[in-house]
N, C-alpha and C. Protein backbone atom coordinates (compact mmCIF):
# COMPACT_ATOMS: atom_id res chain seq x y z
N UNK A 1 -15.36 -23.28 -18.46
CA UNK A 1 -14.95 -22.06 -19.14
C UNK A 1 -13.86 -21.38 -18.29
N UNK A 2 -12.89 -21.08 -18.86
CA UNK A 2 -11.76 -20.28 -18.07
C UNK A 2 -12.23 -18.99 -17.78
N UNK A 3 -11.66 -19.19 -16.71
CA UNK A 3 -12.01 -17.48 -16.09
C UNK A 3 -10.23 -16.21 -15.99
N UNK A 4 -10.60 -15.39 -16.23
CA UNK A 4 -9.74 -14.60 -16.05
C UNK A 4 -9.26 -14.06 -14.71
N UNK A 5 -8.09 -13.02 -14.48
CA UNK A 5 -7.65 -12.72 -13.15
C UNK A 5 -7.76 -11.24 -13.58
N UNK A 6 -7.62 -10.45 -12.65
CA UNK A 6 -7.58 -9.24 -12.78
C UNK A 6 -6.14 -8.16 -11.97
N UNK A 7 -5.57 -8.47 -12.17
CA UNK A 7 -4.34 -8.19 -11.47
C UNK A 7 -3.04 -7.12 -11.71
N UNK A 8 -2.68 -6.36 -11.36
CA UNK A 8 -1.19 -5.40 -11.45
C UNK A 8 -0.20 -6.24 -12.11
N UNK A 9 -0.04 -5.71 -13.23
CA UNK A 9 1.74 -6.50 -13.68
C UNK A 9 2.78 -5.63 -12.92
N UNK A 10 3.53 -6.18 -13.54
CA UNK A 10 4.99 -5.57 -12.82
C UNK A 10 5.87 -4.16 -14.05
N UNK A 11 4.91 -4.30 -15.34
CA UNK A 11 4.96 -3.16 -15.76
C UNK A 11 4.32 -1.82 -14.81
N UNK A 12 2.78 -2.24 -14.11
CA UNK A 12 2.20 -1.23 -13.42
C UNK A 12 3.01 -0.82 -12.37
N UNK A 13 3.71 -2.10 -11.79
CA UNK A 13 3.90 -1.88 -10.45
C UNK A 13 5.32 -0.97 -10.46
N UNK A 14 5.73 -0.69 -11.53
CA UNK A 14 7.40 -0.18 -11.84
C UNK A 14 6.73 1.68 -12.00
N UNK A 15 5.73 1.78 -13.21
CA UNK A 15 5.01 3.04 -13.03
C UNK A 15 5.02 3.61 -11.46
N UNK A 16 4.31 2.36 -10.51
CA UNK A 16 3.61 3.36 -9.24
C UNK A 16 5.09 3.50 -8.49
N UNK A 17 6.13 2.48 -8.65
CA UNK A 17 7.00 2.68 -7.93
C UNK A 17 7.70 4.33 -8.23
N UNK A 18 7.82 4.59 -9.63
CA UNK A 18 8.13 5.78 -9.98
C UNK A 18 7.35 6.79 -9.56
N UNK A 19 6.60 6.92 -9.44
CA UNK A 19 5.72 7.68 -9.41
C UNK A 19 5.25 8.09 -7.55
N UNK A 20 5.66 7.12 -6.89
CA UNK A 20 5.81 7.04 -5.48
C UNK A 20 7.22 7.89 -4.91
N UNK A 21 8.11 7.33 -5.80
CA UNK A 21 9.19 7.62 -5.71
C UNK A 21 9.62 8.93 -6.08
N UNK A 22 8.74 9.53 -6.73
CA UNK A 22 9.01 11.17 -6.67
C UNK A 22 8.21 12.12 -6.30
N UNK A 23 7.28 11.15 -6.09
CA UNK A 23 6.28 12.17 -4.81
C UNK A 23 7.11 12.25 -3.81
N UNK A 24 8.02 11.12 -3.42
CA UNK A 24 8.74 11.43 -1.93
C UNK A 24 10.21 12.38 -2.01
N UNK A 25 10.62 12.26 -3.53
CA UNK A 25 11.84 13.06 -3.86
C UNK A 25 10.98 14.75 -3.22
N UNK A 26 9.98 14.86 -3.91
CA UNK A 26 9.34 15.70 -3.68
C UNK A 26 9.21 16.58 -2.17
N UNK A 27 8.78 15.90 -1.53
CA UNK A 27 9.01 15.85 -0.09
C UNK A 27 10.29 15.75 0.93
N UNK A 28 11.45 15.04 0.22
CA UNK A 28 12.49 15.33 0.26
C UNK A 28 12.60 14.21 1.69
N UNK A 29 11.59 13.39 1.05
CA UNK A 29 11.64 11.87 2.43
C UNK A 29 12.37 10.68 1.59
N UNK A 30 13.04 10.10 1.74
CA UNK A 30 13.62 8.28 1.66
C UNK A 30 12.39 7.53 1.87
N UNK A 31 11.93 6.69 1.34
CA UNK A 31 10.58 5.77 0.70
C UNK A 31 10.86 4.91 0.89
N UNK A 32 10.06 3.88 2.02
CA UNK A 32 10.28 2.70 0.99
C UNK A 32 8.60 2.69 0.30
N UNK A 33 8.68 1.52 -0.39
CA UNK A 33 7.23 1.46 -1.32
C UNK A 33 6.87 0.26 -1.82
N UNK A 34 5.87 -0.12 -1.65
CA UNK A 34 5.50 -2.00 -1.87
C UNK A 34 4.29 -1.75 -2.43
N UNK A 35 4.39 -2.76 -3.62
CA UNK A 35 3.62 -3.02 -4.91
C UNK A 35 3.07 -4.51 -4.64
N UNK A 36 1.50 -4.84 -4.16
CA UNK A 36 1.11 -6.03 -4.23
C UNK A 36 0.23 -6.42 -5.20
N UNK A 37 0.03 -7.31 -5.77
CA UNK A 37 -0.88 -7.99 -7.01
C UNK A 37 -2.49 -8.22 -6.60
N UNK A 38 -2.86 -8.87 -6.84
CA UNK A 38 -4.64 -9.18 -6.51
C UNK A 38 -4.92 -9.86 -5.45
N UNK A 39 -3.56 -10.83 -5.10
CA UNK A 39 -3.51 -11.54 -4.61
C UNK A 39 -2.50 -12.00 -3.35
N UNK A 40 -2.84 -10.56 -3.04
CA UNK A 40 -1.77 -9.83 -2.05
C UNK A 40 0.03 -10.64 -1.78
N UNK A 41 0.31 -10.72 -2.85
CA UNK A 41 1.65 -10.79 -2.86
C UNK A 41 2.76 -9.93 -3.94
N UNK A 42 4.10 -9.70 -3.05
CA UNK A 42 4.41 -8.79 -3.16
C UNK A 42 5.30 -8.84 -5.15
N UNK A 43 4.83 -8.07 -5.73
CA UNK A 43 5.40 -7.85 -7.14
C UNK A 43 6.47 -7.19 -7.02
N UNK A 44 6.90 -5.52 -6.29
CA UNK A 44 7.66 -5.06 -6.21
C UNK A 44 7.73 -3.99 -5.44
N UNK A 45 9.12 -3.51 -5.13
CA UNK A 45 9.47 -2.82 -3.47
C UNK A 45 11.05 -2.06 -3.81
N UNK A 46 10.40 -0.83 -3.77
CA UNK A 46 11.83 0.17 -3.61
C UNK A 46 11.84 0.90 -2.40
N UNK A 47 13.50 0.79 -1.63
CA UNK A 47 13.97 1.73 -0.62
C UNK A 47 14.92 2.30 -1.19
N UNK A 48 14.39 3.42 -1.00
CA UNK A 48 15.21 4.69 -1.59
C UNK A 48 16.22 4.94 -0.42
N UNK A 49 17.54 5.39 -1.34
CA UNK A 49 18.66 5.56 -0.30
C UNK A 49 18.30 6.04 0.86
N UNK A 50 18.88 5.86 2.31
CA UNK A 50 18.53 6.48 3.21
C UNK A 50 16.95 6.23 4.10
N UNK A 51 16.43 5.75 3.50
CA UNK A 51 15.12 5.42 4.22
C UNK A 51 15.07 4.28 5.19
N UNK A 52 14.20 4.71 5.95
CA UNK A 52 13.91 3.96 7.47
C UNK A 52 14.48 2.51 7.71
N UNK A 53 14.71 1.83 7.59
CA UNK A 53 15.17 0.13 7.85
C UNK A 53 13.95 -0.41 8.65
N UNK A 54 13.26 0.35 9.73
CA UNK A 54 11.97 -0.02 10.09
C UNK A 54 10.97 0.06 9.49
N UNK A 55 10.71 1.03 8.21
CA UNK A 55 9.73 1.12 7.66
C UNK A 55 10.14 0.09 6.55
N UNK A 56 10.86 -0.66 6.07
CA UNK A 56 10.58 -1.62 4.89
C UNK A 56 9.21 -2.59 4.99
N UNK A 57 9.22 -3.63 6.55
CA UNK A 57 8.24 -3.95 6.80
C UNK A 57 6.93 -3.53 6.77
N UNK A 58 6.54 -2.33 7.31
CA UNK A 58 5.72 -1.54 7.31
C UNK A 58 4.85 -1.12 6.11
N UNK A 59 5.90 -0.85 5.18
CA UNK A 59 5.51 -0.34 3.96
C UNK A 59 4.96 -2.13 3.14
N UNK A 60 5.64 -3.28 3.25
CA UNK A 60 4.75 -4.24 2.69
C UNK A 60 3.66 -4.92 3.44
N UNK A 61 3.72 -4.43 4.68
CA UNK A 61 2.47 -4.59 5.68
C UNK A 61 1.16 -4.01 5.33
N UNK A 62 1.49 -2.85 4.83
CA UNK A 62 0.68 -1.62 4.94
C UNK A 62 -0.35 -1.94 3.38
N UNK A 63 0.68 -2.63 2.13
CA UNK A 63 0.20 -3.26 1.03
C UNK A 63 -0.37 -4.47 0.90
N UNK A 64 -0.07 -5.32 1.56
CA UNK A 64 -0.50 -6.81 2.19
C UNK A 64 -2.11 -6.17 3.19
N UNK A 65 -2.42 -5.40 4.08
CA UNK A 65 -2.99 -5.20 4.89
C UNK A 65 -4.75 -4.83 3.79
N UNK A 66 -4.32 -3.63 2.97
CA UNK A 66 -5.04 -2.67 1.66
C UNK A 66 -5.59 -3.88 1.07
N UNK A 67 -4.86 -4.99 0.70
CA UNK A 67 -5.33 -6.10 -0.27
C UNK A 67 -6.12 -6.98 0.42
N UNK A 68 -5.70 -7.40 1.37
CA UNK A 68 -6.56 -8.04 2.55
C UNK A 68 -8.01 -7.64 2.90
N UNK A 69 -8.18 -6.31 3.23
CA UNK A 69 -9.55 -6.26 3.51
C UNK A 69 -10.41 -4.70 2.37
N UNK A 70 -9.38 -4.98 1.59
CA UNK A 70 -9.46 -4.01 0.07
C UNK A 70 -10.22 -2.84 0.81
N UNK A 71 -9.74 -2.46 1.75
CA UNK A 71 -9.83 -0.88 2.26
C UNK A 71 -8.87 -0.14 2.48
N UNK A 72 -8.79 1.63 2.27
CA UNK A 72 -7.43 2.20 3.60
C UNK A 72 -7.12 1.57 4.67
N UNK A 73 -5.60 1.27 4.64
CA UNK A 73 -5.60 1.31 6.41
C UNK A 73 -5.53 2.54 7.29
N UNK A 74 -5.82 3.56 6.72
CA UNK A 74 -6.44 4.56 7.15
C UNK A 74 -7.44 4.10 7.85
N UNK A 75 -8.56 3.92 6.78
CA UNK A 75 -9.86 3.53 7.62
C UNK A 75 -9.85 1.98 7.90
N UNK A 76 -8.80 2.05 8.08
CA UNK A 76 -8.77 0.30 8.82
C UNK A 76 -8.28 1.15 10.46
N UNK A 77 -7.56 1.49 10.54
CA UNK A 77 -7.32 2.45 11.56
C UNK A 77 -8.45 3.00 12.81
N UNK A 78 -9.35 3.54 11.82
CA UNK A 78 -10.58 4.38 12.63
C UNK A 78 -11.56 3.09 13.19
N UNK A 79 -11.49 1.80 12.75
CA UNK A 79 -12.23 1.04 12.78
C UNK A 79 -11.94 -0.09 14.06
N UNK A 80 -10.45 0.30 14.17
CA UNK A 80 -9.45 -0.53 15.05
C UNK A 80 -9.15 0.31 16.44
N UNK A 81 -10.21 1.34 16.67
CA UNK A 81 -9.78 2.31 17.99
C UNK A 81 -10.59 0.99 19.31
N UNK A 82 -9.63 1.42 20.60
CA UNK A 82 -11.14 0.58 21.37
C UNK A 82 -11.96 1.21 21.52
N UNK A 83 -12.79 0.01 21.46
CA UNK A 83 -14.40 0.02 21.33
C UNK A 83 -15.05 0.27 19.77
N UNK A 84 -14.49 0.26 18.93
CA UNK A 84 -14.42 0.31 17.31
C UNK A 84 -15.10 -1.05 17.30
N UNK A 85 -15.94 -0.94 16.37
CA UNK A 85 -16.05 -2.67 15.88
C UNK A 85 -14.99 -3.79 15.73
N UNK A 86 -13.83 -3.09 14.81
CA UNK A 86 -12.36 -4.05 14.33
C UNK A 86 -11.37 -4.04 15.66
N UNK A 87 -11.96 -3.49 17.05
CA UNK A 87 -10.65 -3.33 17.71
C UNK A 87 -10.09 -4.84 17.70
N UNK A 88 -8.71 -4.71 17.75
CA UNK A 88 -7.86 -6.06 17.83
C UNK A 88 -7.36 -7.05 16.07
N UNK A 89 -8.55 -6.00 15.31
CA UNK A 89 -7.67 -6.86 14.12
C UNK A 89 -6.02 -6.70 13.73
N UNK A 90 -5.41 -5.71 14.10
CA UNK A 90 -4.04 -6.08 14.00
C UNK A 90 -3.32 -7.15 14.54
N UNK A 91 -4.04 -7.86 15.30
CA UNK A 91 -3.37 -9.37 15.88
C UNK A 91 -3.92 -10.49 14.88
N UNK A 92 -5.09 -10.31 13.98
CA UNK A 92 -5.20 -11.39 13.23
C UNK A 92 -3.97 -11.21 11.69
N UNK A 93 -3.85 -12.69 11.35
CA UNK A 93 -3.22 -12.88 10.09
C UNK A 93 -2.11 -12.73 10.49
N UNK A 94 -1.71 -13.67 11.45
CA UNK A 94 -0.15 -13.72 12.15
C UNK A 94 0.29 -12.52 12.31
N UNK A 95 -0.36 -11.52 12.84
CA UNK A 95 -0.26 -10.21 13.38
C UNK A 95 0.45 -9.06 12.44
N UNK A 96 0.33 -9.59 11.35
CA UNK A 96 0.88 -8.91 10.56
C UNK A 96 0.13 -7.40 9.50
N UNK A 97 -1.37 -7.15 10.42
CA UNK A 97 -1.64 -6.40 9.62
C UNK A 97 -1.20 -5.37 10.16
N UNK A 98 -1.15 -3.88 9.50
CA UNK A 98 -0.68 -2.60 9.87
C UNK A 98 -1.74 -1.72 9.90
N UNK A 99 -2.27 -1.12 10.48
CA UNK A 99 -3.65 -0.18 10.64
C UNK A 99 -3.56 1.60 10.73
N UNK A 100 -2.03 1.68 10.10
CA UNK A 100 -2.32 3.53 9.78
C UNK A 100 -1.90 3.40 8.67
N UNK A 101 -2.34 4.85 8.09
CA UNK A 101 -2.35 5.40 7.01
C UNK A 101 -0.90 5.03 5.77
N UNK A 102 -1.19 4.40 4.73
CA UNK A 102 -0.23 4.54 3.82
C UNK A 102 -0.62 3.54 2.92
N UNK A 103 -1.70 2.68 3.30
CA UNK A 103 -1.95 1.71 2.18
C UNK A 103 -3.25 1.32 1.56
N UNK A 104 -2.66 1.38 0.07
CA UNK A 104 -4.58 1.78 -0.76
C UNK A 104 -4.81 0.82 -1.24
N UNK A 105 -5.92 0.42 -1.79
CA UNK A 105 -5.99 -1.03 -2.74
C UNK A 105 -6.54 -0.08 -3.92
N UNK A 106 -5.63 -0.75 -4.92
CA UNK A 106 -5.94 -0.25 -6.20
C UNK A 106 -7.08 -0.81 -7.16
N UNK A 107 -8.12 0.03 -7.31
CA UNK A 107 -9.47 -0.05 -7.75
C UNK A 107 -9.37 0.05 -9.44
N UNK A 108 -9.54 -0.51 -10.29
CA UNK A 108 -9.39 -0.33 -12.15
C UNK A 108 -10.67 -0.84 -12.86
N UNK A 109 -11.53 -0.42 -13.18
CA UNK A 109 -12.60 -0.72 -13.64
C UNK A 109 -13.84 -1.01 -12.26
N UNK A 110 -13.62 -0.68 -11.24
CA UNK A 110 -14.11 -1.08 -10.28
C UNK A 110 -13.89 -2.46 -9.43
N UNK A 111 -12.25 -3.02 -10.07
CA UNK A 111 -12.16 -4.36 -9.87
C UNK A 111 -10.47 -3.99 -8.95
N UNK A 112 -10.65 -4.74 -7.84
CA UNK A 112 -9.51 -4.54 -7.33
C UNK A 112 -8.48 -5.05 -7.22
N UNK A 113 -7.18 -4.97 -8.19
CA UNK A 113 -6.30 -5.48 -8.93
C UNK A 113 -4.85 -5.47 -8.07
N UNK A 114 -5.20 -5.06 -6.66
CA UNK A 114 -3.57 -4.79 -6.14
C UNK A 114 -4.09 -4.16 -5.19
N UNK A 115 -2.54 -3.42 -4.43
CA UNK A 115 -2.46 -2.51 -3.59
C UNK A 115 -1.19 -2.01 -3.16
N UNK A 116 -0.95 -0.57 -2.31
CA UNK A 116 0.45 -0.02 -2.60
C UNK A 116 0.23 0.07 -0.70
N UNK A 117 1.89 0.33 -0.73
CA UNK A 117 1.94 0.52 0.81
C UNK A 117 3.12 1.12 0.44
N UNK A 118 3.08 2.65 1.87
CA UNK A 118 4.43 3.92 1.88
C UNK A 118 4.87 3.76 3.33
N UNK A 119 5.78 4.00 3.37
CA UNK A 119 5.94 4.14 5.18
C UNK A 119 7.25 4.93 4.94
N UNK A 120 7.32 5.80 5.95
CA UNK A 120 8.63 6.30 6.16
C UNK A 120 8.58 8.08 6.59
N UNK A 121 7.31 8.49 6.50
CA UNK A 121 7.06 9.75 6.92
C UNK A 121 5.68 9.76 7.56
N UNK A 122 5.20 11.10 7.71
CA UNK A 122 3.94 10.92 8.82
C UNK A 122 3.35 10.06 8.06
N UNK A 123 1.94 9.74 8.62
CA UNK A 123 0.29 9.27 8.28
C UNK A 123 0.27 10.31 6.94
N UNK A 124 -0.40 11.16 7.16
CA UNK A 124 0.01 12.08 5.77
C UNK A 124 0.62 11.82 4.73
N UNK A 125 1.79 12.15 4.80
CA UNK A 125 2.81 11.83 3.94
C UNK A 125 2.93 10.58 2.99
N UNK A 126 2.61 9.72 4.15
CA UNK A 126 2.88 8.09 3.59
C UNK A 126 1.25 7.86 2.71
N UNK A 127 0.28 8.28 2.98
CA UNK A 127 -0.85 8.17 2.29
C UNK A 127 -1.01 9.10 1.06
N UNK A 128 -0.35 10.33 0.98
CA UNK A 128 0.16 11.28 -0.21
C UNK A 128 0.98 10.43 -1.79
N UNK A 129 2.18 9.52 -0.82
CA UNK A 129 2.95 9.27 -1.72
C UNK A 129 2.07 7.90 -2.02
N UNK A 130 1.27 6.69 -1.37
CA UNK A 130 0.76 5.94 -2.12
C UNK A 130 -0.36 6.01 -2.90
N UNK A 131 -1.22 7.70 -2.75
CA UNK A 131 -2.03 7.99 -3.63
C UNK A 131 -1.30 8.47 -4.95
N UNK A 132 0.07 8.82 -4.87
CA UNK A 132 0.48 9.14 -6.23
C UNK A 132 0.88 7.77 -7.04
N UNK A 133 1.12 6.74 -6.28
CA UNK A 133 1.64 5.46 -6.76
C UNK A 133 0.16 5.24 -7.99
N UNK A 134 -0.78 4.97 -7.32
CA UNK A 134 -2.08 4.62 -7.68
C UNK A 134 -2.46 5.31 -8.74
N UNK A 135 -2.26 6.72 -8.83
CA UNK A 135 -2.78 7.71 -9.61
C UNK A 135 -1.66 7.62 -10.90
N UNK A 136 -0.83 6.84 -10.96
CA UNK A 136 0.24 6.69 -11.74
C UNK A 136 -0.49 5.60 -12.83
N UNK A 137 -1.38 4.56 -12.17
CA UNK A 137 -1.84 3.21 -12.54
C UNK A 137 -2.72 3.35 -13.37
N UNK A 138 -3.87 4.71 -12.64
CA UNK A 138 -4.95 5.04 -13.13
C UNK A 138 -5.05 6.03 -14.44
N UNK A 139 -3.42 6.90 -14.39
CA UNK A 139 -3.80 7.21 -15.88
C UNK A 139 -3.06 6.80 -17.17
N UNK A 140 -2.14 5.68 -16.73
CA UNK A 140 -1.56 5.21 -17.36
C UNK A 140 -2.26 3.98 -18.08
């Protein structure tokens, strides 16, 4: 019997990008913003004029990271202090995970279909604008 996937199209992922993207107009920060699928690869990614050149990575780190262990890296963060249980997971997965604040895995029926990653302003900030990405998904 075939089974189904549960996953972000690239219709969703264009919503959160908008929707990311003017939370940060908002704020009056340059974005970048990464849109990953179920299957933590990347669907889609806007840098807004002027934004970081260091944060591009970051920001699909931060979405790659959310999908990976379908938590905040917020609280991937708190978990990764020494002496934390996770200290040192930022060196696994060819060191590519990112462990502050900016990347959510997107939850839709209780099924987790994606994830967004912000980088380019504080911890704050960057977790502000990928909760608006998300909240774009969720009432759309």
């Amino acid at each position: 019997m075939p089974r189904s996937c549960n996953t972000l199209t690239l219709s969703d992922a264009k919503r959160m990008l908008d929707a990311g993207e003017a939370k940060a107009v908002s704020m009056d920060i340059a974005y970048n913003i990464a849109i990953v699928d179920a299957g933590g690869a990347l669907i889609a990614f806007t840098r807004q004029d002027g934004a970081l050149i260091g944060s591009v990575d970051l920001a699909i780190g931060k979405a790659v990271t959310a999908r990976l262990f379908d938590k905040p890296t917020s609280f991937m963060a708190e978990l990764a202090q020494p002496g934390a249980p996770l200290f040192g997971i930022e060196q696994s997965n060819g060191g590519k995970v990112v462990i502050f604040g900016g990347g959510l895995p997107v939850r839709i029926g209780g099924v987790i279909v994606g994830a967004v990653g912000a980088s380019a302003g504080t911890v704050e900030q960057d977790i502000a604008v990928a909760e608006s990405a998300v909240a774009a998904v969720l009432e759309g």
